[in-house]
N, C-alpha and C. Protein backbone atom coordinates (compact mmCIF):
# COMPACT_ATOMS: atom_id res chain seq x y z
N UNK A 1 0.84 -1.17 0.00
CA UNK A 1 0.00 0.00 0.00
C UNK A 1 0.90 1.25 0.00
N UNK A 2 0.37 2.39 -0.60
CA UNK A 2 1.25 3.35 -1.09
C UNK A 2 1.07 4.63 -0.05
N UNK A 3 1.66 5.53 0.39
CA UNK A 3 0.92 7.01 1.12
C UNK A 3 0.66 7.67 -0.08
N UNK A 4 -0.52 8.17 -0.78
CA UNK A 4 -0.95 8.55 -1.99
C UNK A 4 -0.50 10.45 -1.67
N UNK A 5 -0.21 10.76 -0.21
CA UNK A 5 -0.18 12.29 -0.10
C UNK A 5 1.32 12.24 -0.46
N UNK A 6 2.32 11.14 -0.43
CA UNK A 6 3.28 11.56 -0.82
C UNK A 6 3.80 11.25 -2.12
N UNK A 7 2.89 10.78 -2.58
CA UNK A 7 3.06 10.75 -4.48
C UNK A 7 3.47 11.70 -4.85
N UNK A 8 4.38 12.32 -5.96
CA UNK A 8 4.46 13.31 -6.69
C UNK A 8 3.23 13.56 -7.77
N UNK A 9 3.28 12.58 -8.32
CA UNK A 9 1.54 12.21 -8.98
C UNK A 9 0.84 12.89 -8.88
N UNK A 10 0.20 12.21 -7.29
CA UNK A 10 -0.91 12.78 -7.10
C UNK A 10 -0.60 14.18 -6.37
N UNK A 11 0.19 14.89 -6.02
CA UNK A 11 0.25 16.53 -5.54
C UNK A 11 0.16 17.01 -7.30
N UNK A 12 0.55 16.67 -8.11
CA UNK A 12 0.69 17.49 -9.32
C UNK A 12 -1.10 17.41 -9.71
N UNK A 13 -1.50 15.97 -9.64
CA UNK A 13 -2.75 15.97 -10.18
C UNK A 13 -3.73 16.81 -9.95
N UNK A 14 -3.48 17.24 -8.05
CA UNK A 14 -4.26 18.23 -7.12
C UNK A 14 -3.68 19.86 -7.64
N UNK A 15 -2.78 19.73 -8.10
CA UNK A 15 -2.38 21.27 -8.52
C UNK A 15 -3.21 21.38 -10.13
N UNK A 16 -3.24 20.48 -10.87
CA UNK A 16 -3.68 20.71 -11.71
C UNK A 16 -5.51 20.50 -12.20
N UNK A 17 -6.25 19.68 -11.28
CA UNK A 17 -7.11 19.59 -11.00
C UNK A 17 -7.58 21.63 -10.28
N UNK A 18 -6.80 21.61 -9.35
CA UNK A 18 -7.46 23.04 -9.01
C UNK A 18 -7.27 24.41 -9.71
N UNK A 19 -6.11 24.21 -10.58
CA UNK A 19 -5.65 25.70 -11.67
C UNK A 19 -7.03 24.97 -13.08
N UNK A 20 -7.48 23.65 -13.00
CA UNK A 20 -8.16 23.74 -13.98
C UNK A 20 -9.88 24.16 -13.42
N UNK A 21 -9.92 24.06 -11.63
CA UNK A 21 -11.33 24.58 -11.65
C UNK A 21 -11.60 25.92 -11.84
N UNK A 22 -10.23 26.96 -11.59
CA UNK A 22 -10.26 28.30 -11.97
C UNK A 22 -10.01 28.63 -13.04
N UNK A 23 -9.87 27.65 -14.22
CA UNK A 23 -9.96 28.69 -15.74
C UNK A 23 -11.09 28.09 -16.13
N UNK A 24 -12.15 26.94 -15.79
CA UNK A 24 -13.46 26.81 -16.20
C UNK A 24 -14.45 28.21 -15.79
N UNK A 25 -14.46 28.51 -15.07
CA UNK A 25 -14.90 29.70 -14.57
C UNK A 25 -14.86 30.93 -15.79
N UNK A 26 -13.96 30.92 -16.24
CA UNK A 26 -14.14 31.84 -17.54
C UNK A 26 -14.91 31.03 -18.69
N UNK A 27 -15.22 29.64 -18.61
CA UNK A 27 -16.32 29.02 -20.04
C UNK A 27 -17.40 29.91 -19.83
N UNK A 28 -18.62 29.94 -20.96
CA UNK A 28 -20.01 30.14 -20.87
C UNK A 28 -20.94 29.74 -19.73
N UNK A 29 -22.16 30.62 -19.64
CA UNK A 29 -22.53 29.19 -18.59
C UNK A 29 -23.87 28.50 -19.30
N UNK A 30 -23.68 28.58 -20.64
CA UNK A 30 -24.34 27.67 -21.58
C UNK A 30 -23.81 26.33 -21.18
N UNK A 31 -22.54 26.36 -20.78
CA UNK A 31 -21.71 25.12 -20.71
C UNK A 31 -21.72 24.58 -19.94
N UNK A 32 -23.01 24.62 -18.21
CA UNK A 32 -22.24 24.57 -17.27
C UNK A 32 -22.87 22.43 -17.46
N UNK A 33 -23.76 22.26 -17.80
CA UNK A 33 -23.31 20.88 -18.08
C UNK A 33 -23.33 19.94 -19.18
N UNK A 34 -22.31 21.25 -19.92
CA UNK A 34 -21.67 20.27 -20.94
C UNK A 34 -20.28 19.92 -20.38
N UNK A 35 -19.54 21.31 -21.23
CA UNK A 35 -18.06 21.01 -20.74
C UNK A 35 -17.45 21.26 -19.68
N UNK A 36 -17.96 22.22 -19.04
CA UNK A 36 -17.76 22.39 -17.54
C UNK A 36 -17.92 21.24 -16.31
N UNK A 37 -18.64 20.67 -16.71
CA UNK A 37 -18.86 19.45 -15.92
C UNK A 37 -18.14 18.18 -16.79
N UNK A 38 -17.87 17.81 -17.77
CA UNK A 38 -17.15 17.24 -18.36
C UNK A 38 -15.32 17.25 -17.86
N UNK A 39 -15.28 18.54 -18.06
CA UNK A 39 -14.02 18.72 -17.41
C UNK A 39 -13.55 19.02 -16.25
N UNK A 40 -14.71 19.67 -15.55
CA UNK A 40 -14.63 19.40 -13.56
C UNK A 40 -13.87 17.49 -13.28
N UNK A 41 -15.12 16.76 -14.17
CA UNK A 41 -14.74 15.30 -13.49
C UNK A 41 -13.64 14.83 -13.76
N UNK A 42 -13.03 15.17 -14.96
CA UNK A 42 -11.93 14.44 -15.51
C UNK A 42 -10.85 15.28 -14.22
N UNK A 43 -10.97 16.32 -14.63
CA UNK A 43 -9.79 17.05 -13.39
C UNK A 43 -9.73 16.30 -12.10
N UNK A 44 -11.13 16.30 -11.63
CA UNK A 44 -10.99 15.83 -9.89
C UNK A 44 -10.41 14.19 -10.34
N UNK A 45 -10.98 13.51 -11.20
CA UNK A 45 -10.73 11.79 -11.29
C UNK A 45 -9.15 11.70 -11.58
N UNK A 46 -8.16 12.72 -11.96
CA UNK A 46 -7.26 12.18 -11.72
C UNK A 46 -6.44 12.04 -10.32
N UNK A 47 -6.50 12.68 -9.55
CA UNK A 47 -5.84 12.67 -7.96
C UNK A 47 -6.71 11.54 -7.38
N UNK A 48 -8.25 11.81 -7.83
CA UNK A 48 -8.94 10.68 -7.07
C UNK A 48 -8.76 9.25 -7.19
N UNK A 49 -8.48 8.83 -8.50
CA UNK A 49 -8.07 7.72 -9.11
C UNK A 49 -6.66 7.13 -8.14
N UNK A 50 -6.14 8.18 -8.21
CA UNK A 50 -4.38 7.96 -7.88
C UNK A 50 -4.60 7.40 -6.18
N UNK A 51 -5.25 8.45 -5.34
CA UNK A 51 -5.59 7.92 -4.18
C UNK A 51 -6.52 6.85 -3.60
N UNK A 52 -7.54 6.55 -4.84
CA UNK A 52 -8.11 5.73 -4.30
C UNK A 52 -7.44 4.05 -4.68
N UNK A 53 -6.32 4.07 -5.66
CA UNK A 53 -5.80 3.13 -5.62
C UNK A 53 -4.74 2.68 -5.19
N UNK A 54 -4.18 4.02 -4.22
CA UNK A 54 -3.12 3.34 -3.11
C UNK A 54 -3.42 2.67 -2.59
N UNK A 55 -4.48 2.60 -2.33
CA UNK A 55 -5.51 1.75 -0.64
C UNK A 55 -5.41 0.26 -1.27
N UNK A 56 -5.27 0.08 -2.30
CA UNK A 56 -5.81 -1.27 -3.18
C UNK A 56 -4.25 -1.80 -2.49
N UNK A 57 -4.85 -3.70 -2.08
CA UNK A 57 -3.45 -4.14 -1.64
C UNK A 57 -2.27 -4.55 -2.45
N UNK A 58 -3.08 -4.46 -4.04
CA UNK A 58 -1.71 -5.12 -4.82
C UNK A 58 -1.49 -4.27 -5.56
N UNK A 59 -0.44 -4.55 -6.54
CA UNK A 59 0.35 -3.39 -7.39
C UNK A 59 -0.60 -3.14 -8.97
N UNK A 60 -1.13 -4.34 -8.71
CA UNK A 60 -1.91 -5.04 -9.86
C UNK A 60 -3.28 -3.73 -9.95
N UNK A 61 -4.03 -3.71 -8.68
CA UNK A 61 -4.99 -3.41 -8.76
C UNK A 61 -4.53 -1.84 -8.93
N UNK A 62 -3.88 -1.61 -8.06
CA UNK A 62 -3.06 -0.13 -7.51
C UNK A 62 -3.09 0.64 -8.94
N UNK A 63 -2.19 -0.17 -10.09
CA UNK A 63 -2.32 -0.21 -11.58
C UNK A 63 -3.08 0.76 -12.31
N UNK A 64 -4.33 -0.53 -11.99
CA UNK A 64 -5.82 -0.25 -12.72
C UNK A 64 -6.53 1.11 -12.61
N UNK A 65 -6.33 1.49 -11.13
CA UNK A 65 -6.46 3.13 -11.04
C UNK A 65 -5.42 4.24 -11.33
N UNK A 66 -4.27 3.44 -11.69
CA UNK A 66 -3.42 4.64 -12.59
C UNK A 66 -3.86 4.59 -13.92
N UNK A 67 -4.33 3.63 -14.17
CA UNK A 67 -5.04 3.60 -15.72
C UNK A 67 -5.99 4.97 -16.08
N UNK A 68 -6.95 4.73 -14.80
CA UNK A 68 -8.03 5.22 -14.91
C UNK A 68 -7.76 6.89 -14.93
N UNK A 69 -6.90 7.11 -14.25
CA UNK A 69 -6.32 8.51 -14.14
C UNK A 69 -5.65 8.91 -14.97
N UNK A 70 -4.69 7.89 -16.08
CA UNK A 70 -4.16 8.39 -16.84
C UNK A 70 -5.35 9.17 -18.06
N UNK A 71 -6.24 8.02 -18.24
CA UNK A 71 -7.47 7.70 -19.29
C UNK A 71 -7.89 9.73 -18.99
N UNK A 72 -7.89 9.88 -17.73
CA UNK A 72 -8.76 11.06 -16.71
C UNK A 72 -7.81 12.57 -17.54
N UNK A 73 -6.95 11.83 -17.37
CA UNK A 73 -5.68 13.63 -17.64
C UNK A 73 -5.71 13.46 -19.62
N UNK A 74 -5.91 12.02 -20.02
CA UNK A 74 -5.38 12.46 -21.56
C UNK A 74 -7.30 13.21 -22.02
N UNK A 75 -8.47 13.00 -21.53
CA UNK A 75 -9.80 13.21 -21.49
C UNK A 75 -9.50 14.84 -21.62
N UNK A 76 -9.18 15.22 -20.41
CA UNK A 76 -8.85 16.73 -19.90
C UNK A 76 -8.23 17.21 -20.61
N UNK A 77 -7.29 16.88 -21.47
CA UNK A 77 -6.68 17.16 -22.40
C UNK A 77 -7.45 17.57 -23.53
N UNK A 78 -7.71 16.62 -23.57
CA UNK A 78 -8.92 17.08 -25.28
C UNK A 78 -10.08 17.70 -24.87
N UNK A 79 -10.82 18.30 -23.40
CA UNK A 79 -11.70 18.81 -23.86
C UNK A 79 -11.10 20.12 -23.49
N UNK A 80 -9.87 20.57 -23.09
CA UNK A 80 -9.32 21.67 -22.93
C UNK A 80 -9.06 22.25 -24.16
N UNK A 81 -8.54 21.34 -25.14
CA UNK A 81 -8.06 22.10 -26.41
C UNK A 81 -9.54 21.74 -27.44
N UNK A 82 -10.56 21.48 -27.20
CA UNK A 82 -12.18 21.52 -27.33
C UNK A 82 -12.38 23.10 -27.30
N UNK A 83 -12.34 23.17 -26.02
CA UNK A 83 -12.47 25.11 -25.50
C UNK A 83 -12.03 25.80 -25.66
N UNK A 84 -10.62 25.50 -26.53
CA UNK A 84 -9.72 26.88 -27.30
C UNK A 84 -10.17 26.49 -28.64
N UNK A 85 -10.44 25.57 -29.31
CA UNK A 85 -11.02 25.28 -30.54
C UNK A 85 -12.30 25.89 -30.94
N UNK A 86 -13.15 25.98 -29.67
CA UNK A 86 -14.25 26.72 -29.76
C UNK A 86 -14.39 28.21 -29.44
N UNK A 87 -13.18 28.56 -29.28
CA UNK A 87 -12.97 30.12 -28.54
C UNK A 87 -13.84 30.13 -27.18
N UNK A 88 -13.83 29.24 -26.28
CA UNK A 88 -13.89 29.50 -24.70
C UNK A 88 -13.19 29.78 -24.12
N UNK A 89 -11.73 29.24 -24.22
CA UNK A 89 -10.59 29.72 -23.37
C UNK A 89 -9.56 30.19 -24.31
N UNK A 90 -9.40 31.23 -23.82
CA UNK A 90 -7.96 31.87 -24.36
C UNK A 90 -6.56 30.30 -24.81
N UNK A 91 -6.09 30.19 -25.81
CA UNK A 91 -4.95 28.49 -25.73
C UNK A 91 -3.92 29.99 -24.83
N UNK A 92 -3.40 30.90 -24.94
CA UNK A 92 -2.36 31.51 -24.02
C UNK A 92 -2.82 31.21 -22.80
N UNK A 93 -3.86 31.12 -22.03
CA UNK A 93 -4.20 31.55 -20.94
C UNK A 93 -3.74 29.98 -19.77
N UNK A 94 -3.99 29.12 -21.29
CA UNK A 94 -4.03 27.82 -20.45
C UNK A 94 -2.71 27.38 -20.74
N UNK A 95 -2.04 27.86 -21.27
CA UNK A 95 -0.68 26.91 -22.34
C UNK A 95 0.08 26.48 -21.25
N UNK A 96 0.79 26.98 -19.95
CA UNK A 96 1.29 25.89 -18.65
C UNK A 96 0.47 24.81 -18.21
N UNK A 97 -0.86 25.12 -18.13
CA UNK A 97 -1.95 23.93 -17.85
C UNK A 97 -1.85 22.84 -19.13
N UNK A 98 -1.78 22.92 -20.10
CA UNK A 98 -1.82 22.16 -20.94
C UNK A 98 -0.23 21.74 -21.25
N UNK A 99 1.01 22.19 -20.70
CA UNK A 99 2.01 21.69 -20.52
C UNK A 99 2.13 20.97 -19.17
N UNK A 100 1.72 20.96 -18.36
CA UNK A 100 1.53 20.75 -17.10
C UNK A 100 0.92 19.27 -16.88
N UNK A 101 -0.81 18.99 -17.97
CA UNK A 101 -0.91 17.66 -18.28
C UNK A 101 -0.19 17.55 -18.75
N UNK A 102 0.26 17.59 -20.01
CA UNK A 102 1.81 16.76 -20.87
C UNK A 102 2.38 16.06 -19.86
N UNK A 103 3.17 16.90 -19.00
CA UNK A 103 4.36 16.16 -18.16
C UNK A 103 3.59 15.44 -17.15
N UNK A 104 2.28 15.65 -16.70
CA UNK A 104 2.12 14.41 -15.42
C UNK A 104 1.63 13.29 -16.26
N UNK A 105 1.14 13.06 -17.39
CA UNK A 105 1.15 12.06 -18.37
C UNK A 105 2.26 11.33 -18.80
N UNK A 106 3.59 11.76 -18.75
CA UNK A 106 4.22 10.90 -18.62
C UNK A 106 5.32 10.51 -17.17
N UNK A 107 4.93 11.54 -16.56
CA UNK A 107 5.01 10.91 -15.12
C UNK A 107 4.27 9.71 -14.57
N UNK A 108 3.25 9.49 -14.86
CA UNK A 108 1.93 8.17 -14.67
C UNK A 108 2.64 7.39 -15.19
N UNK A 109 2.65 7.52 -16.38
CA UNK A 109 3.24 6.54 -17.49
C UNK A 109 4.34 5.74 -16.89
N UNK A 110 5.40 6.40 -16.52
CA UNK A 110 6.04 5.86 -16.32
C UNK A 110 6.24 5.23 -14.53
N UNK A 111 5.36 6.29 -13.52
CA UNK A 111 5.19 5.54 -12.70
C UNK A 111 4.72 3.70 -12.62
N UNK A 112 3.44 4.10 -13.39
CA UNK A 112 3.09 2.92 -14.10
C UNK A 112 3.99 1.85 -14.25
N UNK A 113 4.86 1.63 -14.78
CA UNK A 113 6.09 0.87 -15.14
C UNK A 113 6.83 0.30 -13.96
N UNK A 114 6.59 0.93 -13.14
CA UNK A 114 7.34 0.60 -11.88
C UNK A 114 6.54 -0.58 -10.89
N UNK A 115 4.84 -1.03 -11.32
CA UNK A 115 3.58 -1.45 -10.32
C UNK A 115 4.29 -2.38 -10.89
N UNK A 116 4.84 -2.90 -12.29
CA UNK A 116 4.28 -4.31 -13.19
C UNK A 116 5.73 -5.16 -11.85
């Protein structure tokens, strides 16, 4: 079993989960459940994913919720560049956020590598 607060992972996931609930705030609120809620969940499901599968006793299962989180950040990904495609968000405004997933995507990734 893992301490999920001392993941690097999951502190990045929580940093990026919360810089992404403050630039939804600038979408429409035509949007509030389309993409706004689309991309609230994916944000929160990746830290949540990460922590809820420390608790899991094997590396195996532990895994399966890095899956799920990875699945969570590449999601967030595309509906972020969705909302600069559609002129909701400024792409300057977000461009560290959207470098920011990049790199914890392959931080997972390769955490990942380490369960098998």
């Amino acid at each position: 079993m893992h301490n999920f607060r001392q993941l690097q992972i999951w502190k990045e996931g929580m940093a990026i989960a919360k810089t992404t609930y403050l630039q939804i705030n600038n979408l429409p609120a035509s949007e509030k459940f389309g993409l706004i809620s689309q991309i609230s969940r994916c944000a929160v499901s990746v830290p949540s994913n990460i922590a809820e599968g420390s608790s899991r006793p094997s590396n195996k299962e532990f895994s399966h919720f890095i899956s799920i989180a990875l699945g969570s950040l590449f999601e967030l990904e595309t509906q972020l560049q969705l909302s600069i495609d559609l002129d909701f968000i400024n792409q300057r405004d977000i461009e560290k956020l959207m470098l920011d997933i990049i790199q914890l995507q392959k931080k997972i990734s390769t955490f990942k590598k380490t369960l098998i």
